[in-house]
N, C-alpha and C. Protein backbone atom coordinates (compact mmCIF):
# COMPACT_ATOMS: atom_id res chain seq x y z
N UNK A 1 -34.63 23.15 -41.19
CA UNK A 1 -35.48 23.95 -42.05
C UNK A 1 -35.89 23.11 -43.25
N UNK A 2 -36.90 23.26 -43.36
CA UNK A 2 -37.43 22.54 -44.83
C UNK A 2 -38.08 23.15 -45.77
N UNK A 3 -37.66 23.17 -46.86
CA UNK A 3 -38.13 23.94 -48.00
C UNK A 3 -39.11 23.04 -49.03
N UNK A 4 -40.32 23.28 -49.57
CA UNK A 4 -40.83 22.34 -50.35
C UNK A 4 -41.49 23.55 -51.54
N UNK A 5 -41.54 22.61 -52.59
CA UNK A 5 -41.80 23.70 -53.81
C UNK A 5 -43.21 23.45 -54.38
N UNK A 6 -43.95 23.39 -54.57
CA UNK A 6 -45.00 23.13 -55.34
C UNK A 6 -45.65 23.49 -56.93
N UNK A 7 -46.40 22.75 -57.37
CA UNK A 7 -47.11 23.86 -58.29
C UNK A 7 -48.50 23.26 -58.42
N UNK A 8 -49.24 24.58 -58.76
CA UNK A 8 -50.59 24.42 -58.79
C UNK A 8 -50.86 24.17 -60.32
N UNK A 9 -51.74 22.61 -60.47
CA UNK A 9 -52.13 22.78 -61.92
C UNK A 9 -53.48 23.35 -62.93
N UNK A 10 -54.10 23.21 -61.01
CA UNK A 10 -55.56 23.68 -61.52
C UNK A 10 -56.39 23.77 -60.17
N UNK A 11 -57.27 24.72 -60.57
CA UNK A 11 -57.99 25.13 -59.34
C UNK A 11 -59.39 25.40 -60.25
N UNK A 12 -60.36 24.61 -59.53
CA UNK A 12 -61.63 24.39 -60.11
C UNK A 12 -62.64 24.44 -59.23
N UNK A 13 -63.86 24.91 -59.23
CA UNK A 13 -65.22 25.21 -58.53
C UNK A 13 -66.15 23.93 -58.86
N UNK A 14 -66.10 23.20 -57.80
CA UNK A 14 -66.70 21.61 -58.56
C UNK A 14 -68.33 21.86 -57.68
N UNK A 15 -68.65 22.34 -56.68
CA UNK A 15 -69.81 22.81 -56.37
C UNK A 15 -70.31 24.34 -56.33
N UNK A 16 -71.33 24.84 -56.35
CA UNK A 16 -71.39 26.09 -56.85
C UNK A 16 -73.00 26.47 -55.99
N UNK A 17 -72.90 27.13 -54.75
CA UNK A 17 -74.24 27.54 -54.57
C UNK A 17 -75.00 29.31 -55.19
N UNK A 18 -75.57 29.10 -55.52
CA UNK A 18 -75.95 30.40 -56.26
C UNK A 18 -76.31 31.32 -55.18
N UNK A 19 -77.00 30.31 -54.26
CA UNK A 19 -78.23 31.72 -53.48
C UNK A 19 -76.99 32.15 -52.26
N UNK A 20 -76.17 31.56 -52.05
CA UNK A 20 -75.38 31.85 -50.87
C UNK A 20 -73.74 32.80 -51.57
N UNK A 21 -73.76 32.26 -52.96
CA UNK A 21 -72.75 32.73 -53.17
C UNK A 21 -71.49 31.77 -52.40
N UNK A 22 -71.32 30.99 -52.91
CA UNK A 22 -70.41 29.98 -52.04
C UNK A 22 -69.93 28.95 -53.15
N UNK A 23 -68.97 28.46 -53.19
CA UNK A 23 -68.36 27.50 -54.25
C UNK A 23 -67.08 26.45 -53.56
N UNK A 24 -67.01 25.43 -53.92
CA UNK A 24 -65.86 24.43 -53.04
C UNK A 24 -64.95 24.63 -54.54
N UNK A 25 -63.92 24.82 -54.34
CA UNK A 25 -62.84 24.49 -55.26
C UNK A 25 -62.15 23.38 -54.58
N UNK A 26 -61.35 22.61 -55.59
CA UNK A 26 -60.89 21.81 -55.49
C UNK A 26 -59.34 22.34 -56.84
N UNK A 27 -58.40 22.47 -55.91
CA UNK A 27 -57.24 22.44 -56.18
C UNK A 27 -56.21 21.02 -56.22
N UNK A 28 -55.51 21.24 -57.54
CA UNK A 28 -54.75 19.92 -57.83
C UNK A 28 -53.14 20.88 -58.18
N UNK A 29 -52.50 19.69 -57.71
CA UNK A 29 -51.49 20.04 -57.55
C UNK A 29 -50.65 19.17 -59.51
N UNK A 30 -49.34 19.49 -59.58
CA UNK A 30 -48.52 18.85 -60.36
C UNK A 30 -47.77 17.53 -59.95
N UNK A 31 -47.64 17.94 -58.51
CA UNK A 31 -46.41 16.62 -58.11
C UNK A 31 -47.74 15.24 -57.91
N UNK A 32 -48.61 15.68 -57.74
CA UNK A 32 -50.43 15.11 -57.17
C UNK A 32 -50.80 15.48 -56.17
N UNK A 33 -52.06 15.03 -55.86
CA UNK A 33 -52.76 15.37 -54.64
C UNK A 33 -53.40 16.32 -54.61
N UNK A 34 -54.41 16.61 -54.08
CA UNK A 34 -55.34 17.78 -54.12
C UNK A 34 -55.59 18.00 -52.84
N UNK A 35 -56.57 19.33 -52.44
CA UNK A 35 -56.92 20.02 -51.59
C UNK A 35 -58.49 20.56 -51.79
N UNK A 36 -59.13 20.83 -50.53
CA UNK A 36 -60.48 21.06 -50.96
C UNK A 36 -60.77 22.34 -50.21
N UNK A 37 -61.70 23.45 -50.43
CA UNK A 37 -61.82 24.79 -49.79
C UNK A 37 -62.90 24.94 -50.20
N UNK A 38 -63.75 25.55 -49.13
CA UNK A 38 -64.77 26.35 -49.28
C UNK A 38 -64.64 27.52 -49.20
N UNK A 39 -65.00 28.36 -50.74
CA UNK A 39 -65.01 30.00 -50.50
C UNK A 39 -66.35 31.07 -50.62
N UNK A 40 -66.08 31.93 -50.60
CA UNK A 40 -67.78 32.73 -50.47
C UNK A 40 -67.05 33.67 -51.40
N UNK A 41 -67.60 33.81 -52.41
CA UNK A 41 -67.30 35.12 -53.62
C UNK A 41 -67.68 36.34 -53.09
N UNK A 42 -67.02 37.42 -53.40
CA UNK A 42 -67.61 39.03 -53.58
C UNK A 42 -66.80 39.15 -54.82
N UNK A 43 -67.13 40.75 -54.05
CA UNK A 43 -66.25 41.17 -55.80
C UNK A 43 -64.69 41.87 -55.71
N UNK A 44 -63.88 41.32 -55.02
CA UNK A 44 -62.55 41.63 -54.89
C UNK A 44 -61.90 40.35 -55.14
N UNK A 45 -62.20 39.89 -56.66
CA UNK A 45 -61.32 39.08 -57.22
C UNK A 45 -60.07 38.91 -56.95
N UNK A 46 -59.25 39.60 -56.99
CA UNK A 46 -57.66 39.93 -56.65
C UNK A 46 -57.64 39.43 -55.03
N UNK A 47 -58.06 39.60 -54.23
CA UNK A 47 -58.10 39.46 -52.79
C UNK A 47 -58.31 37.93 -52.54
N UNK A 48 -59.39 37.64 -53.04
CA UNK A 48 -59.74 36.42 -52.78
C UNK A 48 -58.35 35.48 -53.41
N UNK A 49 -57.91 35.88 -54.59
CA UNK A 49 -57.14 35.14 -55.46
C UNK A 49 -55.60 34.91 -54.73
N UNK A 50 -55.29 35.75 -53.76
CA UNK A 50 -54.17 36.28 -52.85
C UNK A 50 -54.44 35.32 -51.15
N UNK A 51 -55.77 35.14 -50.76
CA UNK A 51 -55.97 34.35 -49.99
C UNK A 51 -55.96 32.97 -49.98
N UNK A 52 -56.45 32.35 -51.26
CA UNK A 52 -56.63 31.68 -52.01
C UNK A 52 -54.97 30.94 -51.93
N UNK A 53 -54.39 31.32 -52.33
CA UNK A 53 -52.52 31.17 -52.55
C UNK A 53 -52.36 31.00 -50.69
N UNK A 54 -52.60 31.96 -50.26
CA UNK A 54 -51.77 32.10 -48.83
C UNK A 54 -51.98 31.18 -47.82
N UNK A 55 -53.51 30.55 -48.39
CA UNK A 55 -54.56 29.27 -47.95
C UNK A 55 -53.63 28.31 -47.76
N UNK A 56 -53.23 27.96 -49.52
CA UNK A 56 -52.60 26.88 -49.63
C UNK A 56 -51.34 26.44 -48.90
N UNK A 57 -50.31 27.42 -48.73
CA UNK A 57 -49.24 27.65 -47.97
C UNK A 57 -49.11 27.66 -47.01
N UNK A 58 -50.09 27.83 -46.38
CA UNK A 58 -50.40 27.64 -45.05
C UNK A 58 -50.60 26.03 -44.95
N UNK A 59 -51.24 25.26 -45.56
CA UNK A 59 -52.12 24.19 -45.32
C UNK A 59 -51.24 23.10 -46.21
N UNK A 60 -50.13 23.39 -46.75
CA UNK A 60 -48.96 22.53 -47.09
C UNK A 60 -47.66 22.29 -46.42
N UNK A 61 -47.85 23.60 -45.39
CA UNK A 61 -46.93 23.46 -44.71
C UNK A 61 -46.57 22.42 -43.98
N UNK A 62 -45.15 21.63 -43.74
CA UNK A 62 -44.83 20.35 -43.04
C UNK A 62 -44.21 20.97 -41.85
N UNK A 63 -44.73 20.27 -40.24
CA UNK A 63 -43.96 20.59 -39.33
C UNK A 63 -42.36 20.11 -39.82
N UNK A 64 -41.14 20.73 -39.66
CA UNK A 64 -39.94 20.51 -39.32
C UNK A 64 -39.15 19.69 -38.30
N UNK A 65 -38.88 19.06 -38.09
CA UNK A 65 -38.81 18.47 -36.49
C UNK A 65 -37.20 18.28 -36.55
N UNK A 66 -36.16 19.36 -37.28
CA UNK A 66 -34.76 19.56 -37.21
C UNK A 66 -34.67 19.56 -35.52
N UNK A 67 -33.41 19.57 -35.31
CA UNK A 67 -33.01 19.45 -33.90
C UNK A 67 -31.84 20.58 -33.92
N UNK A 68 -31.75 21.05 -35.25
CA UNK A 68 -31.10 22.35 -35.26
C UNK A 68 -31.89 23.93 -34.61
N UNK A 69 -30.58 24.34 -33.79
CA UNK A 69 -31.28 25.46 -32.81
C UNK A 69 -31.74 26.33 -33.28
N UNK A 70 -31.04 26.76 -34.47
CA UNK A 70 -31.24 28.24 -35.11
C UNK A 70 -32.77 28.01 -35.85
N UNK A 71 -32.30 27.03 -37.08
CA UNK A 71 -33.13 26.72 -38.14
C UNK A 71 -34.15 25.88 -38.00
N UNK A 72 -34.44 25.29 -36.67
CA UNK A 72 -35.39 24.24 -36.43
C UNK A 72 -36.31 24.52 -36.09
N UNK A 73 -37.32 23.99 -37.12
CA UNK A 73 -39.36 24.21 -36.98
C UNK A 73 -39.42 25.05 -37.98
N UNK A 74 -38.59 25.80 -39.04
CA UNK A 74 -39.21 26.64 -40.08
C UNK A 74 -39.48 25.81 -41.05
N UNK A 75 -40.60 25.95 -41.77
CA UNK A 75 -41.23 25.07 -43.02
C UNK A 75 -40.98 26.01 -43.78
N UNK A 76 -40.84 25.99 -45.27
CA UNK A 76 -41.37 27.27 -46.25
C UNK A 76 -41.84 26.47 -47.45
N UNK A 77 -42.89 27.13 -48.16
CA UNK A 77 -43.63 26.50 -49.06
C UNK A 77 -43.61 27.27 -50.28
N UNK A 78 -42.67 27.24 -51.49
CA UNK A 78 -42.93 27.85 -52.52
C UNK A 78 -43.77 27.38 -53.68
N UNK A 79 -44.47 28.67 -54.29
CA UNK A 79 -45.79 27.99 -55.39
C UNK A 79 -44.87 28.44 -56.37
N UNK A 80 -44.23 27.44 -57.03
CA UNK A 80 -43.38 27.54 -58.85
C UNK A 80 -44.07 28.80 -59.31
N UNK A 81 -45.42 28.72 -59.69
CA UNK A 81 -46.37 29.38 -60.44
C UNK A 81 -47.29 30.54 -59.86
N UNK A 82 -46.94 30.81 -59.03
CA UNK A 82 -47.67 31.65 -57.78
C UNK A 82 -48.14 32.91 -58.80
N UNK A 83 -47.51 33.67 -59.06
CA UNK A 83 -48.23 34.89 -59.94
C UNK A 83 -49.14 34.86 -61.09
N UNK A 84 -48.65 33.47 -62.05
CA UNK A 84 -49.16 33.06 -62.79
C UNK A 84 -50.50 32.66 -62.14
N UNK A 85 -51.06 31.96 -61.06
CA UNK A 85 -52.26 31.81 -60.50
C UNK A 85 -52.87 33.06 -60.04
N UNK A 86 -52.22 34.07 -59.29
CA UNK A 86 -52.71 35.23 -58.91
C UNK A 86 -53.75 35.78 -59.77
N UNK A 87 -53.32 35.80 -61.08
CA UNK A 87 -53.21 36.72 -62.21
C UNK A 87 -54.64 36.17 -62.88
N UNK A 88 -54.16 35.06 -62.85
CA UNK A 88 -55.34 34.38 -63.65
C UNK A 88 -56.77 33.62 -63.07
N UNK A 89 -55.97 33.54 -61.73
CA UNK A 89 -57.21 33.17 -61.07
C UNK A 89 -58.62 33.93 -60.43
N UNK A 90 -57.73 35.53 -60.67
CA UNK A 90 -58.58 36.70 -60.22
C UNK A 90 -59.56 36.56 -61.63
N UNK A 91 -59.40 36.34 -62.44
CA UNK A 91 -60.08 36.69 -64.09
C UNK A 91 -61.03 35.09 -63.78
N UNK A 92 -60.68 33.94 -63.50
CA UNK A 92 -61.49 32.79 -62.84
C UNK A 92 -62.77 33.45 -61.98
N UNK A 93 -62.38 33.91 -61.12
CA UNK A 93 -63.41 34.05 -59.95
C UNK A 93 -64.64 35.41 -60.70
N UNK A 94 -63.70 36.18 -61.40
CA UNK A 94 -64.41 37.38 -62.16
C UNK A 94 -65.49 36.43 -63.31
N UNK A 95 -65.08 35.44 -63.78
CA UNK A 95 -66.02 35.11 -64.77
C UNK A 95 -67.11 33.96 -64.10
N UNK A 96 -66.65 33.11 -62.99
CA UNK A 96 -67.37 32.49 -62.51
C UNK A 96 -68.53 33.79 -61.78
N UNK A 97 -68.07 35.11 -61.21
CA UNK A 97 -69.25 35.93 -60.58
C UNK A 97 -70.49 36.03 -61.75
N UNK A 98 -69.92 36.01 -62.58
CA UNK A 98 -70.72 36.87 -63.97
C UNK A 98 -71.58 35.79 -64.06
N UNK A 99 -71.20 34.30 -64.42
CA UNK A 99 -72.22 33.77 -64.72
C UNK A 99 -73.24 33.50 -63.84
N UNK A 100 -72.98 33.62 -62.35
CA UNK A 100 -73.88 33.58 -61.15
C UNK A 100 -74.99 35.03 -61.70
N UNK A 101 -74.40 35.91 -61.55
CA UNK A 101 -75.26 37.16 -61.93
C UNK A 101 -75.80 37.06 -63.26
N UNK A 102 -75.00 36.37 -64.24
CA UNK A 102 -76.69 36.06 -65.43
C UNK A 102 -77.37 35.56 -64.92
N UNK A 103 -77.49 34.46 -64.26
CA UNK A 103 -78.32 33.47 -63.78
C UNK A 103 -79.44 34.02 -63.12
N UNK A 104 -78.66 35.33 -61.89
CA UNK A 104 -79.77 35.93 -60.88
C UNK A 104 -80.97 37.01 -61.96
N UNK A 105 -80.53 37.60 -63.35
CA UNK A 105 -80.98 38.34 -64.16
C UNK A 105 -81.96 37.68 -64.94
N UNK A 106 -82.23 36.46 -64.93
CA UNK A 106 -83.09 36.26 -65.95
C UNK A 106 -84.75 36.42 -65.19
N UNK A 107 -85.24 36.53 -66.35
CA UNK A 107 -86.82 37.05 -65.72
C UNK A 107 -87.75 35.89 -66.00
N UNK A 108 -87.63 34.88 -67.36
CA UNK A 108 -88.56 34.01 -67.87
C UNK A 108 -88.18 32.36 -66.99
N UNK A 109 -88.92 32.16 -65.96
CA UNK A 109 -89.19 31.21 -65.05
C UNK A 109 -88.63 29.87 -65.67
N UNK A 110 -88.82 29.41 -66.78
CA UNK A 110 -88.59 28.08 -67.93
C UNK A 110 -87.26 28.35 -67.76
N UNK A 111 -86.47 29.60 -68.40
CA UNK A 111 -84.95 29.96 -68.43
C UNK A 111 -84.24 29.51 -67.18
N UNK A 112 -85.05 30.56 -66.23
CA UNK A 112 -84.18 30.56 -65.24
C UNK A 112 -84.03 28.54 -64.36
N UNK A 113 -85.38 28.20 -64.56
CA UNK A 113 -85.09 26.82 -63.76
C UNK A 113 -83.80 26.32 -64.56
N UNK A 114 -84.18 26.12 -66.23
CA UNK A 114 -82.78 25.59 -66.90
C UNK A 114 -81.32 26.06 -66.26
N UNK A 115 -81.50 27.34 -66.30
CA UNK A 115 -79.69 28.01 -65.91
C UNK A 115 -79.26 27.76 -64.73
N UNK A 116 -80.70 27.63 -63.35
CA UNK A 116 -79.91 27.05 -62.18
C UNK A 116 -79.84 25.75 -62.20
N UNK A 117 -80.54 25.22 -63.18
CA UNK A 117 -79.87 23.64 -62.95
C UNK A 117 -78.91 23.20 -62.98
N UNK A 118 -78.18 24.00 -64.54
CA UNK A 118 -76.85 23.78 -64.99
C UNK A 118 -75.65 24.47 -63.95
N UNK A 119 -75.90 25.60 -63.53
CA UNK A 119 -75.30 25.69 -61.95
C UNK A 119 -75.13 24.78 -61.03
N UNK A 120 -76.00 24.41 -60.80
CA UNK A 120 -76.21 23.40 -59.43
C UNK A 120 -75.00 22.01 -60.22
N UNK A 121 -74.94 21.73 -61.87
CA UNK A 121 -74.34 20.73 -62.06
C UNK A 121 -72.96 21.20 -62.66
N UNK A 122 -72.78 22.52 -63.19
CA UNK A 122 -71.68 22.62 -63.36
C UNK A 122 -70.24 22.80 -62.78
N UNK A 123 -69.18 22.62 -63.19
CA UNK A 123 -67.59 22.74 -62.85
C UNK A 123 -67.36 23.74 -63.75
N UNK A 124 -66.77 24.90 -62.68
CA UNK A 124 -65.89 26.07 -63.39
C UNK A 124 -64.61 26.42 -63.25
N UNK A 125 -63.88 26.09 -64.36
CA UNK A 125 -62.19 26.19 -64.42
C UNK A 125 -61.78 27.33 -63.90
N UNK A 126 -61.38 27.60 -62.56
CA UNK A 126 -61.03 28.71 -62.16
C UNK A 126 -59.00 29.05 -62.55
N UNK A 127 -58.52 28.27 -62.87
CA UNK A 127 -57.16 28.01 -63.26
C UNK A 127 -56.81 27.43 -63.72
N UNK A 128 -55.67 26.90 -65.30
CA UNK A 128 -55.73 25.90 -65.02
C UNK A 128 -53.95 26.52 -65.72
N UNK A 129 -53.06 25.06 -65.92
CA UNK A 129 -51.36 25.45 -65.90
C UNK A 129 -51.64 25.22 -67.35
C-alpha cells in the first residue's frame, strides 16, 4: 500500500476562452511539479471545485506494485490542504465567472474589443496557499 501526501499551492486559469466558456488551469503543487486541465465553467462553483480535487487524486495516483496479498495495488493520495482549496477555490471559479459575464455585458464595441483582449491575455488566480 502506498500512501502519498500532497499539497496544492496554487491553481491558476492561464488560458481563458470566453465564447466557449472553457479555461486550462494549471495547478502547482508544494513538493513541485504541476498538472494541466481543461475545464468548462457553469455555475456550480462548489461542484466543479470538488471535481477539480477528485481530478487530481485520481491523476497522482502511483500504481503500487507491493507483492503483499491483502494490501497490494492500493495507492491513496492525501491533499494536506484539501478543504482549504474546496472552499476557496469555489469563490476562484465564482469570480473568474463574473469577470467573463462583465465582459459578455458590455455594449460599447471600443470597450468590449479592449476587455476581450485582456481575457484572451489574462491569468486568473483561482487558489493560491
Amino acid at each position: 500500500m502506498k500512501v502519498k501526501a500532497i499539497e496544492i499551492s496554487e491553481i491558476r486559469a492561464i488560458k481563458i476562452d470566453s465564447k466557449k466558456r472553457t479555461a486550462t488551469l494549471k495547478i502547482s503543487f508544494s513538493e513541485g511539479g504541476s498538472l494541466s486541465k481543461d475545464v468548462t465553467l457553469n455555475e456550480e462553483y462548489e461542484l466543479m471545485a470538488s471535481q477539480l480535487v477528485k481530478w487530481i487524486k485520481q491523476t497522482m495516483k502511483e500504481q503500487d506494485t507491493d507483492d503483499d496479498e491483502i494490501l497490494g495495488g492500493i495507492s491513496i493520495v492525501n491533499i494536506k490542504n484539501d478543504e482549504d482549496v474546496l472552499d476557496r477555490a469555489a469563490k476562484g471559479f465564482y469570480r473568474l465567472d463574473q469577470r467573463l459575464d462583465g465582459v459578455k455585458n458590455i455594449r460599447n464595441a471600443t470597450d468590449y474589443m479592449k476587455a476581450y483582449g485582456q481575457v484572451l491575455t489574462m491569468e486568473e488566480v483561482i487558489f493560491k496557499k
